[in-house]
PDB file of N, CA and C in Angstrom:
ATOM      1  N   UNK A   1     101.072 -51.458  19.073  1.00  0.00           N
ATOM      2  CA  UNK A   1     101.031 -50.041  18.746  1.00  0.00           C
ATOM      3  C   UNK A   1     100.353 -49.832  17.391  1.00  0.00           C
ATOM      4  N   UNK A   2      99.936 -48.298  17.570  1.00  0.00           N
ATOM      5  CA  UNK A   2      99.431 -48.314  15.924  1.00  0.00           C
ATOM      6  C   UNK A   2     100.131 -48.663  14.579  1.00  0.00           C
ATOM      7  N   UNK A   3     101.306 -48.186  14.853  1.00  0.00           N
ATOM      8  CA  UNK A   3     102.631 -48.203  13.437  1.00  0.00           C
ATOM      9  C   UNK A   3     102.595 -49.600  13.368  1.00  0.00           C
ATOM     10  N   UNK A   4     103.035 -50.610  14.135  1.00  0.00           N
ATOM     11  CA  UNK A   4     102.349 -52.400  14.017  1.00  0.00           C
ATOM     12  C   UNK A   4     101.874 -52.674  13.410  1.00  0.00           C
ATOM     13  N   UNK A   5     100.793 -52.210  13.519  1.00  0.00           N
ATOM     14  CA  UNK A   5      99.305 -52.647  13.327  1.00  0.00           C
ATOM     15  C   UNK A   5      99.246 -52.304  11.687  1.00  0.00           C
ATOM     16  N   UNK A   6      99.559 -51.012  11.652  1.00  0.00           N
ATOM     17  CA  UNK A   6      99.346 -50.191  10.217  1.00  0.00           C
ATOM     18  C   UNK A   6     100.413 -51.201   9.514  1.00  0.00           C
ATOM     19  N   UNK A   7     101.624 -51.570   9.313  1.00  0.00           N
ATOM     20  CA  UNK A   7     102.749 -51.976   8.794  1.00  0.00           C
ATOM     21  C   UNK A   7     102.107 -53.588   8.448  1.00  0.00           C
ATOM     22  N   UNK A   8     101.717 -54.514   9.557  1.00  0.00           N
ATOM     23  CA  UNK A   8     101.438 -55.676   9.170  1.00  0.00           C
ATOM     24  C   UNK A   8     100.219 -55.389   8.271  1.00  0.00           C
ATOM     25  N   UNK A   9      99.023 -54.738   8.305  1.00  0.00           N
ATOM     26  CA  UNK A   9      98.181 -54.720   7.532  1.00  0.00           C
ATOM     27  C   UNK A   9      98.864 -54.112   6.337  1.00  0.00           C
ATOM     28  N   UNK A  10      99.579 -53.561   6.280  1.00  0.00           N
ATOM     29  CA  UNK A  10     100.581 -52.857   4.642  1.00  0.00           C
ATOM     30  C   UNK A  10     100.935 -54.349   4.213  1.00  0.00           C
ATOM     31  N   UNK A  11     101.697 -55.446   5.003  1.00  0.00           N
ATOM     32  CA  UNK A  11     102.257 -56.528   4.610  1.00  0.00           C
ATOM     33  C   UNK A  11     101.207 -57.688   4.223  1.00  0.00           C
ATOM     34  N   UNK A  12     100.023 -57.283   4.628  1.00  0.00           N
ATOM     35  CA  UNK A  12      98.983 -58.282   4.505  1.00  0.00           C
ATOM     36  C   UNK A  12      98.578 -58.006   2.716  1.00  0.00           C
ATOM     37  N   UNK A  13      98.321 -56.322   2.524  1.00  0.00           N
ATOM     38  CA  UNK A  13      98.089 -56.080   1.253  1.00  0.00           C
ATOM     39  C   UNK A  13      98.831 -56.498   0.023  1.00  0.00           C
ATOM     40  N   UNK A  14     100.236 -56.511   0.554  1.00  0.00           N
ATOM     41  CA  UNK A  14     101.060 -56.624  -0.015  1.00  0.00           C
ATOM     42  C   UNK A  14     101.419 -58.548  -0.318  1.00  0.00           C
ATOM     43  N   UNK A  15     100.999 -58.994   0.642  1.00  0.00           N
ATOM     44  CA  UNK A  15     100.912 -60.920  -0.070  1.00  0.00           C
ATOM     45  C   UNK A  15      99.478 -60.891  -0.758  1.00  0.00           C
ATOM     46  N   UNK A  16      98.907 -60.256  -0.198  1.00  0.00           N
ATOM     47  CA  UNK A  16      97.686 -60.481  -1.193  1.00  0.00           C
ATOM     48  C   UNK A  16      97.370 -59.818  -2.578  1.00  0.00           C
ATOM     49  N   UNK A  17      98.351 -59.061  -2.868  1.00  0.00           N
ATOM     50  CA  UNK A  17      98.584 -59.122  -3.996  1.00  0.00           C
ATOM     51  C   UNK A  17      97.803 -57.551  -4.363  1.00  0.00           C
ATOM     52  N   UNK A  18      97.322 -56.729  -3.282  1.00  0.00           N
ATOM     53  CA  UNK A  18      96.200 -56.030  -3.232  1.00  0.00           C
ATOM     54  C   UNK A  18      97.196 -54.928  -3.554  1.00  0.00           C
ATOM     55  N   UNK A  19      98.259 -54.453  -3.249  1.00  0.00           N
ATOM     56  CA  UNK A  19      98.906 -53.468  -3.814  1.00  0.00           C
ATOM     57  C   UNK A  19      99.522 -53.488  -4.726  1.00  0.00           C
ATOM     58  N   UNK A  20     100.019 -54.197  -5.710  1.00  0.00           N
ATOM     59  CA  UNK A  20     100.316 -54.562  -7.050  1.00  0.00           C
ATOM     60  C   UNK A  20      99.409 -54.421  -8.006  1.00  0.00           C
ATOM     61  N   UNK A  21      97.974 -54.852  -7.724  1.00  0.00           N
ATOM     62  CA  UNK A  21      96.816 -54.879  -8.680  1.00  0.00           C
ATOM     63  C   UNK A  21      96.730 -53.420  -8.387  1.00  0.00           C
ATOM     64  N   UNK A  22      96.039 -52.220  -7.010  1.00  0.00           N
ATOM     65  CA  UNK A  22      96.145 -50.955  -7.250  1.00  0.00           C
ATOM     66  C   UNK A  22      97.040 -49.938  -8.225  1.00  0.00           C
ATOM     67  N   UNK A  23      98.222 -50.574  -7.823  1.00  0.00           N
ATOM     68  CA  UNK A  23      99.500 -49.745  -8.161  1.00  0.00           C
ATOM     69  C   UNK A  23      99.544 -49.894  -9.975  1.00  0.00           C
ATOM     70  N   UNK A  24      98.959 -50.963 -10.487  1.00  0.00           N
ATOM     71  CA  UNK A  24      99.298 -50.917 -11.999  1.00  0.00           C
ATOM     72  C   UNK A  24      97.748 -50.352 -12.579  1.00  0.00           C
ATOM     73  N   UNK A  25      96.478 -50.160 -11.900  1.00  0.00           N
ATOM     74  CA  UNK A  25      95.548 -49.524 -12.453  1.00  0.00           C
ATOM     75  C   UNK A  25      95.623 -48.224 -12.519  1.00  0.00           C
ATOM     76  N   UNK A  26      96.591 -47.271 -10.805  1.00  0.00           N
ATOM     77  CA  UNK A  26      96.634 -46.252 -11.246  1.00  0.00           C
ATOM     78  C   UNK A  26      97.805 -45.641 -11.991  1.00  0.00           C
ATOM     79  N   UNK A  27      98.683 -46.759 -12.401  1.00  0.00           N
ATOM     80  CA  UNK A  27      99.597 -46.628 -13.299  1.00  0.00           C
ATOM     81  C   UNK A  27      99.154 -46.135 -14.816  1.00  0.00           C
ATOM     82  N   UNK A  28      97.866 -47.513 -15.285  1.00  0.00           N
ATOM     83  CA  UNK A  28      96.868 -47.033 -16.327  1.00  0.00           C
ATOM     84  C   UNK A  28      96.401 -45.847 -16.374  1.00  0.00           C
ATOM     85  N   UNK A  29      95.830 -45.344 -15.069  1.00  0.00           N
ATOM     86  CA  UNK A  29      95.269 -44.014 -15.150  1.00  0.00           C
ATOM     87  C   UNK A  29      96.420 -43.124 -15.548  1.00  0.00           C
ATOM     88  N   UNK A  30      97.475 -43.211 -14.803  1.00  0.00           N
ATOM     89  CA  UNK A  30      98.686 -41.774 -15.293  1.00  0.00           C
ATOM     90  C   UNK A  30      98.590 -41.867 -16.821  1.00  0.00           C
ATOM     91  N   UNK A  31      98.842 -43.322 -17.694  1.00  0.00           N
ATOM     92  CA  UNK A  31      99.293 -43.285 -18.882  1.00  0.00           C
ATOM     93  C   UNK A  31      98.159 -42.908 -19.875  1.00  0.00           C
ATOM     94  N   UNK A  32      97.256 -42.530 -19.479  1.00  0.00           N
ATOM     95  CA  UNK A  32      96.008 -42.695 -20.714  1.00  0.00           C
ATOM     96  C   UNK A  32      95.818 -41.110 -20.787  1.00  0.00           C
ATOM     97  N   UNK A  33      96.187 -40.972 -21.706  1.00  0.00           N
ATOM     98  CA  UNK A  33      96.374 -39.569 -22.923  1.00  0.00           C
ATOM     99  C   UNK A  33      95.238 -38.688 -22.560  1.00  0.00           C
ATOM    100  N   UNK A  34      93.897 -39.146 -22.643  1.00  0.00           N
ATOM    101  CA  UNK A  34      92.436 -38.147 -22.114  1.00  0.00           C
ATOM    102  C   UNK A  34      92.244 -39.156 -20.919  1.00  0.00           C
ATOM    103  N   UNK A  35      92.326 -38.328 -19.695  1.00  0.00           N
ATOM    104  CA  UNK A  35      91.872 -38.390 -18.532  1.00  0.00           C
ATOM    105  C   UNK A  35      90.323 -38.750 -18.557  1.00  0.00           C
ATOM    106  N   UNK A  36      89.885 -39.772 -17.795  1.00  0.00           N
ATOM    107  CA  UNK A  36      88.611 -39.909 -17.585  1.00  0.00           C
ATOM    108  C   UNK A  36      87.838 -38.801 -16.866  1.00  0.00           C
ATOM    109  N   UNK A  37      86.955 -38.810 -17.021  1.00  0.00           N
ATOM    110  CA  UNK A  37      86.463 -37.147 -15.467  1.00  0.00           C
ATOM    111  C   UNK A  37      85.479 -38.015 -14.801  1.00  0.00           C
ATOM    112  N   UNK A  38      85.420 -39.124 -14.810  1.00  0.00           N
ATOM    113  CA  UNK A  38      85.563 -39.505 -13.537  1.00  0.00           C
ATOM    114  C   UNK A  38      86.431 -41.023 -12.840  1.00  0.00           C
ATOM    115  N   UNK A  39      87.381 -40.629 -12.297  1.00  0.00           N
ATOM    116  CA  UNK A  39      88.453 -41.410 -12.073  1.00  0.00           C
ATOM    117  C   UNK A  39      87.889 -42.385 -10.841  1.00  0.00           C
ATOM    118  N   UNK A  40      87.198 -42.431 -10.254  1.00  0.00           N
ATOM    119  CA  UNK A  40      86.718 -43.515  -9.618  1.00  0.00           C
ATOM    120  C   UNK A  40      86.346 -44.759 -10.173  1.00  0.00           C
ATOM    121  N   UNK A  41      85.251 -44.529 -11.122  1.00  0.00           N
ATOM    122  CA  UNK A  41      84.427 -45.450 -11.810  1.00  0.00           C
ATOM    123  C   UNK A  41      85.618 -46.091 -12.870  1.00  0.00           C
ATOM    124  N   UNK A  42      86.739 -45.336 -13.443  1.00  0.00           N
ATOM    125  CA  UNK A  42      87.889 -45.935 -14.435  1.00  0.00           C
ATOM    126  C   UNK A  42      88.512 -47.139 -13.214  1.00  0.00           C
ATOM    127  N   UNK A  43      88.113 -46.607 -12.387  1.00  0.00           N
ATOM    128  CA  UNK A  43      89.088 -47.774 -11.305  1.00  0.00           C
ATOM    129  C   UNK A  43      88.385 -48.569 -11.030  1.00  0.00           C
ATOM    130  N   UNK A  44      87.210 -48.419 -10.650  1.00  0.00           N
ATOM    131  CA  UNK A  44      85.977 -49.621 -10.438  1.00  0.00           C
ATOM    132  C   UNK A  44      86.266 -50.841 -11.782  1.00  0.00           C
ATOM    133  N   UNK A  45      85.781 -49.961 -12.896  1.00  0.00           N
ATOM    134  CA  UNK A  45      86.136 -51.032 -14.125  1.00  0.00           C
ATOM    135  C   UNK A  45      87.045 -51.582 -13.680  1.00  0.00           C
ATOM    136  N   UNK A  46      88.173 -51.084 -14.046  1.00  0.00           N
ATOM    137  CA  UNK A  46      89.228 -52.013 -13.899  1.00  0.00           C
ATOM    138  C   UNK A  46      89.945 -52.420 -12.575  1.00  0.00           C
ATOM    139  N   UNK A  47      89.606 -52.581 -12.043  1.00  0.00           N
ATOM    140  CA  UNK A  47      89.224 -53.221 -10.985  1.00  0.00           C
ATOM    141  C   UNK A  47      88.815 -54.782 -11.522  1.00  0.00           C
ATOM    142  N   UNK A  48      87.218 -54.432 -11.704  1.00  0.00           N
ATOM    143  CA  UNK A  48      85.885 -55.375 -11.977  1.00  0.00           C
ATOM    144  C   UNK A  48      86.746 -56.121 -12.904  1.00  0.00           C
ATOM    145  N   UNK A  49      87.702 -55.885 -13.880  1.00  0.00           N
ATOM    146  CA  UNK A  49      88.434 -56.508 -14.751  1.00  0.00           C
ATOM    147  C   UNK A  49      89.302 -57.720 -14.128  1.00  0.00           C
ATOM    148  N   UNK A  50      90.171 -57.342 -13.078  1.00  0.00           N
ATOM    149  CA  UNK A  50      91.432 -58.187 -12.176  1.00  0.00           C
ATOM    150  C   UNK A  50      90.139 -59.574 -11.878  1.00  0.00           C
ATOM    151  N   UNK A  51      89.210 -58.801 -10.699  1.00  0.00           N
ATOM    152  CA  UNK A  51      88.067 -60.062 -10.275  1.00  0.00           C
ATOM    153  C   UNK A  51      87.753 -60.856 -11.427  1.00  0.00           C
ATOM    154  N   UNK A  52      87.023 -60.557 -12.563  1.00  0.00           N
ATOM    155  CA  UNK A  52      86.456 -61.399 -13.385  1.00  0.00           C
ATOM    156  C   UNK A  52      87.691 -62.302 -13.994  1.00  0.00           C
ATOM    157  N   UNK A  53      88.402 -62.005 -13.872  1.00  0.00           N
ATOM    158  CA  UNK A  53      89.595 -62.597 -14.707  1.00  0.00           C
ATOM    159  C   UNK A  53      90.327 -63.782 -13.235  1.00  0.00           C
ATOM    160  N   UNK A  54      89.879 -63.179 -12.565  1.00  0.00           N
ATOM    161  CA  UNK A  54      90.474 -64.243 -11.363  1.00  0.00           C
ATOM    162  C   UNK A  54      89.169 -65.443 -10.614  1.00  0.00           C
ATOM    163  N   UNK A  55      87.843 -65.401 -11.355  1.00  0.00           N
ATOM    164  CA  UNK A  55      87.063 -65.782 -11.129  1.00  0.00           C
ATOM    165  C   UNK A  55      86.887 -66.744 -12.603  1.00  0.00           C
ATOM    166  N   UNK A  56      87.404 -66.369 -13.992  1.00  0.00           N
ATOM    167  CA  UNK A  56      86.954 -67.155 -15.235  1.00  0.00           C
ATOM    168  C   UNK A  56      88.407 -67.980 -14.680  1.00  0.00           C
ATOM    169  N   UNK A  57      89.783 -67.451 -14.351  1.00  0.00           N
ATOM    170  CA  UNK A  57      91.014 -68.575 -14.011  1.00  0.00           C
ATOM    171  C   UNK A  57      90.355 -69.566 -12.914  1.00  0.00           C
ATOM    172  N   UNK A  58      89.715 -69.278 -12.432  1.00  0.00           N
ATOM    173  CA  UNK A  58      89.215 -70.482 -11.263  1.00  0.00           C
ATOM    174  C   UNK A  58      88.311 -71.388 -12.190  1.00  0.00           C
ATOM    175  N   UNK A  59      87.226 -70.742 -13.326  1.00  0.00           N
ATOM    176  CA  UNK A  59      86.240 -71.832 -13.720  1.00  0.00           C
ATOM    177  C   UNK A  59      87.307 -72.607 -14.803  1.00  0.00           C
ATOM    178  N   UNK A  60      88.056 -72.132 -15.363  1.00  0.00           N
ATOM    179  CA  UNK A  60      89.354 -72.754 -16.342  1.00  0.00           C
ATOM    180  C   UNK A  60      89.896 -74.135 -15.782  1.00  0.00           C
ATOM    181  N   UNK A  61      90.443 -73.477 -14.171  1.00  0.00           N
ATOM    182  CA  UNK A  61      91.254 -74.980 -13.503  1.00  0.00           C
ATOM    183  C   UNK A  61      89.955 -75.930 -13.628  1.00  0.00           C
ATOM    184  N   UNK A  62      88.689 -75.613 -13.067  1.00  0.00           N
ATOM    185  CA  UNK A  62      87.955 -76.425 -12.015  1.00  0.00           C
ATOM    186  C   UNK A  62      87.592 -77.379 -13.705  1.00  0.00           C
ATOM    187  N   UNK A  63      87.342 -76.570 -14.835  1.00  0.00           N
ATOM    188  CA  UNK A  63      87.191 -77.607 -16.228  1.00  0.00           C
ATOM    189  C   UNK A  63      88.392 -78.338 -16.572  1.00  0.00           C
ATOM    190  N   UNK A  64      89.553 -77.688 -16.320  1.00  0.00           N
ATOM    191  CA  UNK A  64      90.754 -78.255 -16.693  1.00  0.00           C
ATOM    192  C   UNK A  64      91.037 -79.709 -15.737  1.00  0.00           C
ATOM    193  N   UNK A  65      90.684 -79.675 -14.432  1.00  0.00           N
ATOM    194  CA  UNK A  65      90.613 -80.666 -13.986  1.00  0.00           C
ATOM    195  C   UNK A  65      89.864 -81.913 -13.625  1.00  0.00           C
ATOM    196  N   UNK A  66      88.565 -81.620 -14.471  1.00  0.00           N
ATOM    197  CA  UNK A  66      87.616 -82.198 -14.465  1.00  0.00           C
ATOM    198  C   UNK A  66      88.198 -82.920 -15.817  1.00  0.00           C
ATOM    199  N   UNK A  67      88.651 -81.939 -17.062  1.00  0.00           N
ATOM    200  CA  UNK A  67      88.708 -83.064 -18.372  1.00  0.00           C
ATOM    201  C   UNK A  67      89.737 -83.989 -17.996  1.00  0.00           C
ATOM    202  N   UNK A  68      90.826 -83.671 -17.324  1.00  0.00           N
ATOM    203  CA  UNK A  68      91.783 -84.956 -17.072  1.00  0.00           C
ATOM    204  C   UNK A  68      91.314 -85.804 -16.212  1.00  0.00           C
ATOM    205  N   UNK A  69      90.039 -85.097 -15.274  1.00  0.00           N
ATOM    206  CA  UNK A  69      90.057 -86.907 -15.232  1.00  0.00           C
ATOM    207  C   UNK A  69      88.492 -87.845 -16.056  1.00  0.00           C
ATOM    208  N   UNK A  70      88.164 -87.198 -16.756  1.00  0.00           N
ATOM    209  CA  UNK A  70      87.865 -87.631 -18.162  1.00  0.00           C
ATOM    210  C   UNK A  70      88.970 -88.517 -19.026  1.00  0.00           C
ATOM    211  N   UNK A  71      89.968 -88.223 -19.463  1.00  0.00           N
ATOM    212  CA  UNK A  71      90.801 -88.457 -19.714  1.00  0.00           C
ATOM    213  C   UNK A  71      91.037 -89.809 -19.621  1.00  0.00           C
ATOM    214  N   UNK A  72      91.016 -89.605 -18.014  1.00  0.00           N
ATOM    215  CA  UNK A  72      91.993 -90.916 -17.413  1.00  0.00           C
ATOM    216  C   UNK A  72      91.336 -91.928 -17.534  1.00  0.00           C
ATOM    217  N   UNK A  73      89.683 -91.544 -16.981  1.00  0.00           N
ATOM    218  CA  UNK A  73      88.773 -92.592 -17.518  1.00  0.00           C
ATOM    219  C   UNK A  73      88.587 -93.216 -18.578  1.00  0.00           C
ATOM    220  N   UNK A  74      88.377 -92.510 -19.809  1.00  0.00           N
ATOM    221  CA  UNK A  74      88.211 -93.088 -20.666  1.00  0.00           C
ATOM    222  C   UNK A  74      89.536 -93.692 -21.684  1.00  0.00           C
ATOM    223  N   UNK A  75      90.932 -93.374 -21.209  1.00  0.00           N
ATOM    224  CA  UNK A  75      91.933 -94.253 -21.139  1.00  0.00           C
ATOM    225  C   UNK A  75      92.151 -95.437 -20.581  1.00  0.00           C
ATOM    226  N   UNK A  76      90.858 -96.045 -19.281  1.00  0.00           N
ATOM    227  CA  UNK A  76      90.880 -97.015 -18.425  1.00  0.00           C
ATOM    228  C   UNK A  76      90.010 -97.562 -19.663  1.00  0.00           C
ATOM    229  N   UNK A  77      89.109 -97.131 -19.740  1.00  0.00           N
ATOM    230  CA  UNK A  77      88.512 -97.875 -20.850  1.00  0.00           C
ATOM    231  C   UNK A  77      88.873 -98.635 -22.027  1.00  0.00           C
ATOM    232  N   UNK A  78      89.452 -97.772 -22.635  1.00  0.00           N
ATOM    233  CA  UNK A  78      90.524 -98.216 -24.061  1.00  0.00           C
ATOM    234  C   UNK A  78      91.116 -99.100 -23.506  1.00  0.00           C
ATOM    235  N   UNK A  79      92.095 -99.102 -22.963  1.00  0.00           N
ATOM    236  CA  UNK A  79      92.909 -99.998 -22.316  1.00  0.00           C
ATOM    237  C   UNK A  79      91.938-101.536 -21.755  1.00  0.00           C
ATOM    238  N   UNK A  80      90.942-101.771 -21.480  1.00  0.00           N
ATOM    239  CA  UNK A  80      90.276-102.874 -21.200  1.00  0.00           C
ATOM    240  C   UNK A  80      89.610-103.214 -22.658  1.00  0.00           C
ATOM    241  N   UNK A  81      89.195-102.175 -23.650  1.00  0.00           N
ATOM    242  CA  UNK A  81      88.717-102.641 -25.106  1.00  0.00           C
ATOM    243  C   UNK A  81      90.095-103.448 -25.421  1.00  0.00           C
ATOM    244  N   UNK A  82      91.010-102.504 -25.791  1.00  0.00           N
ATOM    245  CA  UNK A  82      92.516-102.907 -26.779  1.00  0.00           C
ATOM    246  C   UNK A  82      92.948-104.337 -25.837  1.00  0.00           C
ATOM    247  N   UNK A  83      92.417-104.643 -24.918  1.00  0.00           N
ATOM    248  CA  UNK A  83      93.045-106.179 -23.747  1.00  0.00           C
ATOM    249  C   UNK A  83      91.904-107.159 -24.587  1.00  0.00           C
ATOM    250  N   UNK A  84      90.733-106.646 -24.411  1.00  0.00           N
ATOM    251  CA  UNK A  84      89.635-107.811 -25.066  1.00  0.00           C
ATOM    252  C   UNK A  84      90.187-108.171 -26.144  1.00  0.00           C
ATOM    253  N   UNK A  85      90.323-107.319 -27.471  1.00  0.00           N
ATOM    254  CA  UNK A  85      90.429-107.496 -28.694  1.00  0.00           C
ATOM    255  C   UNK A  85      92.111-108.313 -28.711  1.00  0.00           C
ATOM    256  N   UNK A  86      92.788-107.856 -28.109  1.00  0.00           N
ATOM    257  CA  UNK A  86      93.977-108.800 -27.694  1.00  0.00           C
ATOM    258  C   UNK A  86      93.639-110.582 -27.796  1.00  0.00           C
ATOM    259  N   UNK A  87      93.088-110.596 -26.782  1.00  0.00           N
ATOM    260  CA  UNK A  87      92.368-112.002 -26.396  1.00  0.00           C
ATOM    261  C   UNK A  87      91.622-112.747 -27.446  1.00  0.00           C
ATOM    262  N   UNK A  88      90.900-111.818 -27.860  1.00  0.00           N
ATOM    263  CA  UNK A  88      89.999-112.566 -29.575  1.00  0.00           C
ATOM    264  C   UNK A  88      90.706-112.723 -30.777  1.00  0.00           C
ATOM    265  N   UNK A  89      91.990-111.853 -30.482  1.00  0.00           N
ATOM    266  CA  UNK A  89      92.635-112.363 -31.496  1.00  0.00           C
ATOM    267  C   UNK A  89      93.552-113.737 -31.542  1.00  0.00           C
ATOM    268  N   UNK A  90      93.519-113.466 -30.659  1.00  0.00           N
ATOM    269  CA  UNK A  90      94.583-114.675 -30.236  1.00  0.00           C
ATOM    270  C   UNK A  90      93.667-116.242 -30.596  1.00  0.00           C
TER     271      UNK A  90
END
């Protein structure tokens, strides 16, 4: 039926997080003292704001997980220097 249909797609918005991000931009809009005159484009921005910010958190992990395993590597390393120098000292 339609009401179904309409309700799961409400529930779809709603894991995706798509009505939470609406609901606090036009929250912004109620609270801001001079009204924009044109309230579309205030929403576009911010909008364009949520994306970019969920697009720089993706390039963050994808570096964040790249330096650890930097990291790890060049901890494999040390660890085979500090074994040599072990050995020569001895």
């Amino acid at each position: 039926s339609v009401t179904a249909k309409r309700e799961e797609f409400r529930k779809y918005l709603e894991r995706a997080g798509v009505m939470d991000a609406l609901t606090k931009i036009l929250v912004s809009l109620y609270e801001e003292t001079e009204k924009p005159t044109d309230a579309l484009e205030y929403i576009r921005k911010n909008l364009g704001g949520i994306i970019d910010n969920t697009s720089e958190i993706d390039i963050l992990k994808k570096e964040l997980d790249e330096s650890k395993a930097k990291i790890i590597e060049l901890q494999s390393k040390l660890a085979k220097y500090e074994q040599k120098d072990e050995v020569q000292a001895e």
